[in-house]
Protein backbone atom coordinates (compact mmCIF):
# COMPACT_ATOMS: atom_id res chain seq x y z
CA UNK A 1 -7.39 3.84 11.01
CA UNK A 2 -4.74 4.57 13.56
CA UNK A 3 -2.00 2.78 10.87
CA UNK A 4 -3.65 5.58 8.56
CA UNK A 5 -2.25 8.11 10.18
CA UNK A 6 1.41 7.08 9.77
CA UNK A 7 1.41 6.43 6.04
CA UNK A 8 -0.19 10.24 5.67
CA UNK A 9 1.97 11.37 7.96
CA UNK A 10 5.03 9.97 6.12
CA UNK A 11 3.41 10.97 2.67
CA UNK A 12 3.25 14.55 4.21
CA UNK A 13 6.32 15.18 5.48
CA UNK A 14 7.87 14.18 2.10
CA UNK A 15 6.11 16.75 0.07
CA UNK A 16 9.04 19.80 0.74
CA UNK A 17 11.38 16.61 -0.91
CA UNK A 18 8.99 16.07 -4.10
CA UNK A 19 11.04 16.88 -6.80
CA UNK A 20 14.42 18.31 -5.48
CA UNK A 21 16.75 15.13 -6.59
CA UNK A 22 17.59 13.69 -2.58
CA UNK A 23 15.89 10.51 -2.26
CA UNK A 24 17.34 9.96 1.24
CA UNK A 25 16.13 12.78 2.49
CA UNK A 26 12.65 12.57 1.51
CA UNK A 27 13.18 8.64 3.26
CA UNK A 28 14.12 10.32 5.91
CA UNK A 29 11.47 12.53 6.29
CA UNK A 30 9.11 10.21 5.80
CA UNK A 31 10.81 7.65 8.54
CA UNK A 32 10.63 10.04 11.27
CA UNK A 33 6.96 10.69 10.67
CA UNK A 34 6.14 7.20 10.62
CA UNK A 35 7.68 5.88 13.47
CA UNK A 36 6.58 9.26 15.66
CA UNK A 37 2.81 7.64 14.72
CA UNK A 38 3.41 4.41 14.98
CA UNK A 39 4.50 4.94 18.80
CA UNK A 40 1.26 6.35 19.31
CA UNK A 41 -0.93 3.41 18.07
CA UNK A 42 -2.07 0.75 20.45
CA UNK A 43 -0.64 -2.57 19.63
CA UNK A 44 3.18 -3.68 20.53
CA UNK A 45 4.62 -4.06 16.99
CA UNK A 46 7.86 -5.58 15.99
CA UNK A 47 9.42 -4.53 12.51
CA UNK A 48 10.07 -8.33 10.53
CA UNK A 49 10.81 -6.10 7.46
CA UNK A 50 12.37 -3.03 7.47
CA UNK A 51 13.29 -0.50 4.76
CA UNK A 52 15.92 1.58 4.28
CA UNK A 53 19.18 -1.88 4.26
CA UNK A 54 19.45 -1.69 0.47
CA UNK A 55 21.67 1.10 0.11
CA UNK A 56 21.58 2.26 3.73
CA UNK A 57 19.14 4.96 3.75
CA UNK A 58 17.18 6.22 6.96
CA UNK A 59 15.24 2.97 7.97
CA UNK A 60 12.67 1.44 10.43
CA UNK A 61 15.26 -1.03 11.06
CA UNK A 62 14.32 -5.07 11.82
CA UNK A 63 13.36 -5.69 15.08
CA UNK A 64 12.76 -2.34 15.87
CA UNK A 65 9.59 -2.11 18.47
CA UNK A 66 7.06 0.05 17.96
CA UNK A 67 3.26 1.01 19.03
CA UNK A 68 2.24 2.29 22.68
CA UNK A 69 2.90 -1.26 24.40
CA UNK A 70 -0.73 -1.97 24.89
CA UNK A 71 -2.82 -4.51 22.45
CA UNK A 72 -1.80 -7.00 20.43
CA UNK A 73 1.20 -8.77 19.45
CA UNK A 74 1.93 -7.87 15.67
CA UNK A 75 4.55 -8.43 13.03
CA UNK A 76 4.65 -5.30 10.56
CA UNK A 77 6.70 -4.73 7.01
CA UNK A 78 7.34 -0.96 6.22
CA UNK A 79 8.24 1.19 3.08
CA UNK A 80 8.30 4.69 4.47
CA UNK A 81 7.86 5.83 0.60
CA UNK A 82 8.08 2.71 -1.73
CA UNK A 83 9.53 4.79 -4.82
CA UNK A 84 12.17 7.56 -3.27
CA UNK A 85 13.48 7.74 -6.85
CA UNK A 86 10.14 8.85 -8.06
CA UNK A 87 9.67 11.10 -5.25
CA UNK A 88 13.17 12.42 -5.70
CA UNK A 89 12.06 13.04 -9.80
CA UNK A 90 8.63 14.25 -8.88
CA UNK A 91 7.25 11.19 -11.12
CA UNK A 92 4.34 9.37 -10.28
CA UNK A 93 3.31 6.35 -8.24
CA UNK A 94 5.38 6.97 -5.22
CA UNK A 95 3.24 5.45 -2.09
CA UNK A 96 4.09 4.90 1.47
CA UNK A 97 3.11 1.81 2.87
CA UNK A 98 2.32 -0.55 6.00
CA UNK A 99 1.42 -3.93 6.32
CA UNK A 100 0.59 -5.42 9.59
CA UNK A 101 -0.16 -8.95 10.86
CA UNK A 102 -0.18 -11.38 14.02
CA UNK A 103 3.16 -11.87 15.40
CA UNK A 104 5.30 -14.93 13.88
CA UNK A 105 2.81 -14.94 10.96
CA UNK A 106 5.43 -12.77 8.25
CA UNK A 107 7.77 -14.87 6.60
CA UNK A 108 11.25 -13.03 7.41
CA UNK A 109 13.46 -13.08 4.31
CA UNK A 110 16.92 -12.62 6.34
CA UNK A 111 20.13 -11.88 4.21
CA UNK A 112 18.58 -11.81 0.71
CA UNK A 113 17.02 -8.15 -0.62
CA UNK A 114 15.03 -9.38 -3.80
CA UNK A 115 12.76 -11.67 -4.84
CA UNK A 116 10.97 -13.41 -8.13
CA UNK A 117 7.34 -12.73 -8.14
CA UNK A 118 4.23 -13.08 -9.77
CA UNK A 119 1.23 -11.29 -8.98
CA UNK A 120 -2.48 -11.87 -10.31
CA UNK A 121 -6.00 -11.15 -9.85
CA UNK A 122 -8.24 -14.19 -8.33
CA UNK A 123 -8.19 -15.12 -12.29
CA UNK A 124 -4.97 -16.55 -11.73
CA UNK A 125 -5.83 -19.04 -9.01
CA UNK A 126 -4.78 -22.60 -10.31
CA UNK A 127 -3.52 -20.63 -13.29
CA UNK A 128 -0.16 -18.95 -12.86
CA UNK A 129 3.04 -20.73 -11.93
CA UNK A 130 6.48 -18.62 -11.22
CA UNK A 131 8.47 -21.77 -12.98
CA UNK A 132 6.89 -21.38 -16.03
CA UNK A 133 7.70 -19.75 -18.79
CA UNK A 134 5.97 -16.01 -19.06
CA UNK A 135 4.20 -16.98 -22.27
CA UNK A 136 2.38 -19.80 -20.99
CA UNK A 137 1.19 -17.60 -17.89
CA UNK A 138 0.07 -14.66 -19.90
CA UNK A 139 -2.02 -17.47 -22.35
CA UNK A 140 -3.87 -19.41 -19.47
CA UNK A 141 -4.56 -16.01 -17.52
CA UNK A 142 -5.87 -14.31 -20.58
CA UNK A 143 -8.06 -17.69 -21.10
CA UNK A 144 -9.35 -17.39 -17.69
CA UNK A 145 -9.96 -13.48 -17.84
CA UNK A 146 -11.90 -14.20 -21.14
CA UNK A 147 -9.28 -11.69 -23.07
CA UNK A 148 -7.48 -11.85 -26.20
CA UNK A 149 -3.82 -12.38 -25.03
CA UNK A 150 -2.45 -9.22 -27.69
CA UNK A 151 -5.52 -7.33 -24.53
CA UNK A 152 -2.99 -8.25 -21.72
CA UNK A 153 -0.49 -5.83 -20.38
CA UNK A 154 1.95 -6.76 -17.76
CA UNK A 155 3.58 -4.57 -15.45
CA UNK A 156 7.30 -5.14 -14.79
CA UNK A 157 9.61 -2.69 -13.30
CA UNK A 158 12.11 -1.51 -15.98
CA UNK A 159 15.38 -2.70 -15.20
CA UNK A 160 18.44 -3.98 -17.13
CA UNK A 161 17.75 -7.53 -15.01
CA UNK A 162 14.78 -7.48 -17.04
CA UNK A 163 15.65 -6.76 -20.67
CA UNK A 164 14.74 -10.90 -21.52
CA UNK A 165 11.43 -10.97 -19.98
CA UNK A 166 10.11 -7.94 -21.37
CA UNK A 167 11.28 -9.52 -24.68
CA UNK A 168 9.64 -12.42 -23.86
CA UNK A 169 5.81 -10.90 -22.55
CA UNK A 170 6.03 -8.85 -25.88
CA UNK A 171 7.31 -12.20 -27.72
CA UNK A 172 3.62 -13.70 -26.07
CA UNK A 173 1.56 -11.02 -27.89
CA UNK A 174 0.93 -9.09 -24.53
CA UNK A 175 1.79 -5.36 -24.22
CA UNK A 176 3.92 -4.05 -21.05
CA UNK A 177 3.35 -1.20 -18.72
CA UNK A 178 6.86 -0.64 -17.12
CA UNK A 179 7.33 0.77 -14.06
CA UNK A 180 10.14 3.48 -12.96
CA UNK A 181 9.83 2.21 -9.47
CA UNK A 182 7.37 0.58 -6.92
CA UNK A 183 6.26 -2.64 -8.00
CA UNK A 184 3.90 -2.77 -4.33
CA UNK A 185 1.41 -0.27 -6.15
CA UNK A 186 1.76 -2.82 -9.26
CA UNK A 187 0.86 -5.57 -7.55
CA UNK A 188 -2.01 -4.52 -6.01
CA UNK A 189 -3.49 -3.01 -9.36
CA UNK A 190 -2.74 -6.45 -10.87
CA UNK A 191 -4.98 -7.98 -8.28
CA UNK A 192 -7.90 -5.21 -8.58
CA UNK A 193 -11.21 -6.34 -10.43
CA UNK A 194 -10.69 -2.98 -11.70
CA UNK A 195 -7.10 -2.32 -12.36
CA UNK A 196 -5.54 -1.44 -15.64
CA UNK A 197 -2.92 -4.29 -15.54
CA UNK A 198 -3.46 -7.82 -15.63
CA UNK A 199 -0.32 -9.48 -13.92
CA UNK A 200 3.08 -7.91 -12.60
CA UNK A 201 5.90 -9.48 -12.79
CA UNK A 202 9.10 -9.65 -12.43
CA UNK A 203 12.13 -9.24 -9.91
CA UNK A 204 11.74 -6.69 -7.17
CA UNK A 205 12.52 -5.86 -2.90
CA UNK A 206 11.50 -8.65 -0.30
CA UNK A 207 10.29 -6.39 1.70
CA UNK A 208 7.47 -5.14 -0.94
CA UNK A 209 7.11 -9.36 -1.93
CA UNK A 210 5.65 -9.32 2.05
CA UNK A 211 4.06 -6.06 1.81
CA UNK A 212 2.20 -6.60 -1.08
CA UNK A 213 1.51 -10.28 0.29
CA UNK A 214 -0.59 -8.49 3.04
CA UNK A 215 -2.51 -6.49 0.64
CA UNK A 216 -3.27 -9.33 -2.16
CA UNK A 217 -4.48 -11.73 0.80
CA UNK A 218 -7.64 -8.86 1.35
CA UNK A 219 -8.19 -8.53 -2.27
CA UNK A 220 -8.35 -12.88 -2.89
CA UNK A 221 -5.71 -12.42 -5.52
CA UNK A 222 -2.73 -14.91 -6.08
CA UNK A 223 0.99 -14.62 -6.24
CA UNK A 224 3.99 -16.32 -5.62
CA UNK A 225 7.33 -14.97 -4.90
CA UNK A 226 11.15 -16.40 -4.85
CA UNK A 227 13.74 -14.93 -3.15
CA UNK A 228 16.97 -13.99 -5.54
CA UNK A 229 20.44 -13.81 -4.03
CA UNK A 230 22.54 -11.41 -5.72
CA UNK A 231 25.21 -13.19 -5.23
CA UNK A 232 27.62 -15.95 -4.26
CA UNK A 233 27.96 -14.65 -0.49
CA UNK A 234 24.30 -13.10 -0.10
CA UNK A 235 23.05 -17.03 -1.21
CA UNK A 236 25.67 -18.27 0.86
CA UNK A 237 24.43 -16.24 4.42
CA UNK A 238 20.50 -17.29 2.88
CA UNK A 239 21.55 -21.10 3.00
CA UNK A 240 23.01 -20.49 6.40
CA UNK A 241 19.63 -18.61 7.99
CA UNK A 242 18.23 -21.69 6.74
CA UNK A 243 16.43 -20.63 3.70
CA UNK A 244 15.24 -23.12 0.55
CA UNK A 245 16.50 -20.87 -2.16
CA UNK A 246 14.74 -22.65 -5.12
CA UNK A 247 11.34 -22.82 -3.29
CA UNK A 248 8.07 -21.05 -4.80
CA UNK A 249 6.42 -19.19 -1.90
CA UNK A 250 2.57 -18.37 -2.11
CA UNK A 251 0.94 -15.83 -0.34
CA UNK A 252 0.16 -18.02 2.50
CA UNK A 253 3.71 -18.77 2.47
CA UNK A 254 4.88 -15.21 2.91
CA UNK A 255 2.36 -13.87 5.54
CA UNK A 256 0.77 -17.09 7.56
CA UNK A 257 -2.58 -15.78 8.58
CA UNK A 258 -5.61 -14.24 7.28
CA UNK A 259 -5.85 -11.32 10.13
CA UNK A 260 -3.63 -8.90 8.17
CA UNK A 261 -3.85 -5.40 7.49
CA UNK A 262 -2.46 -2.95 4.40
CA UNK A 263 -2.46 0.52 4.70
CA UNK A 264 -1.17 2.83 1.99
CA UNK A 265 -0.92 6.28 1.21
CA UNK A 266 0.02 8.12 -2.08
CA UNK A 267 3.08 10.47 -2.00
CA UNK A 268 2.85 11.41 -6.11
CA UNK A 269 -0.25 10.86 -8.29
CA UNK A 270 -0.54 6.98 -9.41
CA UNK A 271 -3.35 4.41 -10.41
CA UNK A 272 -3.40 3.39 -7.39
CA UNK A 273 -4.11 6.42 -5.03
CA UNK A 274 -3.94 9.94 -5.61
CA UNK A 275 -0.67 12.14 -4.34
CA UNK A 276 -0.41 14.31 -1.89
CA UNK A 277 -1.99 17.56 -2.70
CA UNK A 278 -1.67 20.78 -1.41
CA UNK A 279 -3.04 24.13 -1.33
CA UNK A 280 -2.23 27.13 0.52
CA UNK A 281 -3.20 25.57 4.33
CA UNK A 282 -5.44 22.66 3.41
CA UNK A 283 -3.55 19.52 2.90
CA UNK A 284 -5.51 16.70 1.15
CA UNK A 285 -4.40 12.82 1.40
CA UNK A 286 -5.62 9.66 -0.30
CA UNK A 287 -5.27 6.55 1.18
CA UNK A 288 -6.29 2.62 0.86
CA UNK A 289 -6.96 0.77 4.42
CA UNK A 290 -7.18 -3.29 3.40
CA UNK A 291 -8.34 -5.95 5.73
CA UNK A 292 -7.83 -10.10 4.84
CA UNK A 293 -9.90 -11.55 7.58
CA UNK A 294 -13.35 -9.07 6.32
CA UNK A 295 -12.38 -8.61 2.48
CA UNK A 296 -12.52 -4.87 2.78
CA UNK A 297 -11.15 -1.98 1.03
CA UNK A 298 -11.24 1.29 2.07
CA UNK A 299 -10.60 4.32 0.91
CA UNK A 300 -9.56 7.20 3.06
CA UNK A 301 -9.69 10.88 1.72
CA UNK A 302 -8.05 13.10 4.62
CA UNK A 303 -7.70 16.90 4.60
CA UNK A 304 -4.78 18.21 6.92
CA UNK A 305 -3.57 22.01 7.83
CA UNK A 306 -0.46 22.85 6.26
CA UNK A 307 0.85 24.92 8.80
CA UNK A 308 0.44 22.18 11.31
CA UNK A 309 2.75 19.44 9.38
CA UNK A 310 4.57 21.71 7.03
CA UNK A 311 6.11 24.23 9.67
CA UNK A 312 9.63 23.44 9.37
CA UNK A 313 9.40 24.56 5.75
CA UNK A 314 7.55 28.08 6.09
């Protein structure tokens, strides 16, 4: 609950930024309210995956410390606002995000700032297999899920990088839903019993391939990731920190222990949570608290004073 508080207080103080075409500086609203909160909660946290190195935004950089210095040991992955574009547009599914687990457990993708993945429900256990072709996932999924494969959709972000694989799930008989941005919210809904997409795919951030780790190891869904240098010297400084560029990494793989947390918050409506929402003082937040080790999902609805986090802007 205390990880709560961050994501809503990043989601909050990125309202004022909703909208008004600066993606930055909604990121860098929302990075000084997280990190304020996070130095208030008791464990002693170390940041394995920051956000922000992409295209040098404000970031909770790596190796960062943060928490009160009492409690446990923890490795945590952050995304401030996973979807500053859509906050930037005012579109939808913008979320911030935290994922938290023992220390040493996340794997640390150093050097490379993408990654393959493949995300299912429990469905896809035994099923799905990044190196295979999309067609033959989408056909032994739908078997298991007990659909008609021309029932599937697949969530992919929509990018140029992925012009051939969206040819290729429509090719299969499946429908796509594509996303704008945030493929850690299109994950998750992948890997919900009750989510209105059956797999996402496609190529997206390492640090949301950990992030979203965290959160499908609570809900017993599957994926597998690979990272995806963008180029000759980025695969070059990946071989060097010792990474196995061709390997398929499984959940278990990217975050080494069941005692893992995900915490998210919406920023702008999605299917995932609802955005933030305000009127006159009363402030009202949606969030998602998941826990591997129990199996539970939470969900957090929050009502805040304006004036209290809002003051700079009246």
């Amino acid at each position: 609950m205390e990880l709560v508080r961050a994501t809503e207080a990043a989601a909050i103080r990125a309202v004022p930024w909703i909208g008004r075409g600066n993606k930055n500086g909604a990121d860098g609203a929302a990075v000084d309210a997280m990190r304020k909160f996070l130095a208030t909660v008791e464990f002693q946290g170390e940041v394995v995956i920051g956000e922000g190195e992409k295209d040098e935004a404000p970031m909770l950089f790596n190796g960062e410390i943060v928490g009160n210095g009492t409690g446990p040991l923890c490795d945590i992955a952050v995304d401030p606002i996973d979807g500053t574009s859509l906050t930037a547009a005012g579109r939808r599914n913008a979320i911030s995000v935290i994922a938290v687990a023992d220390r040493g457990s996340m794997y640390n993708p150093k050097e490379v700032f993408y990654m393959e993945k493949i995300v299912t429900g429990p469905a896809g256990k035994g099923i799905i297999d990044l190196e295979r072709p999309i067609g033959e996932n989408i056909t032994g999924l739908a078997k298991a899920l007990g659909k008609h494969v021309e029932d599937m959709t697949i969530a992919v972000l929509d990018r140029p990088r992925h012009e051939e694989l969206i040819s290729d799930i429509r090719a299969a008989g499946a429908g796509t839903s594509l996303l704008l941005d945030g493929d850690v919210a299109g994950g998750i809904n992948a890997a919900l019993e009750d989510g209105t997409v059956d797999m996402c795919v496609g190529i997206g951030g390492t640090p949301e391939g950990i992030i979203t780790a965290c959160a499908i190891k609570a809900l017993d869904g599957v994926m597998q990731g690979r990272l995806y240098p963008r180029n000759d010297e980025e695969r070059s400084k990946a071989v060097n920190a010792g990474h196995e560029l061709g390997r398929v990494l499984s959940a278990d793989d990217l975050v080494r222990t069941d005692n893992t947390f995900f915490v998210c918050t919406g920023v702008t409506d999605g299917g995932l949570v609802k955005g933030v929402n305000r009127e006159r003082d009363r402030i009202t937040t949606d969030s998602v608290v998941l826990r591997a080790r129990s199996g539970t999902f939470r969900r957090v609805t929050a009502v805040h004073r304006a004036s209290k986090w809002l003051a700079d802007e009246a």
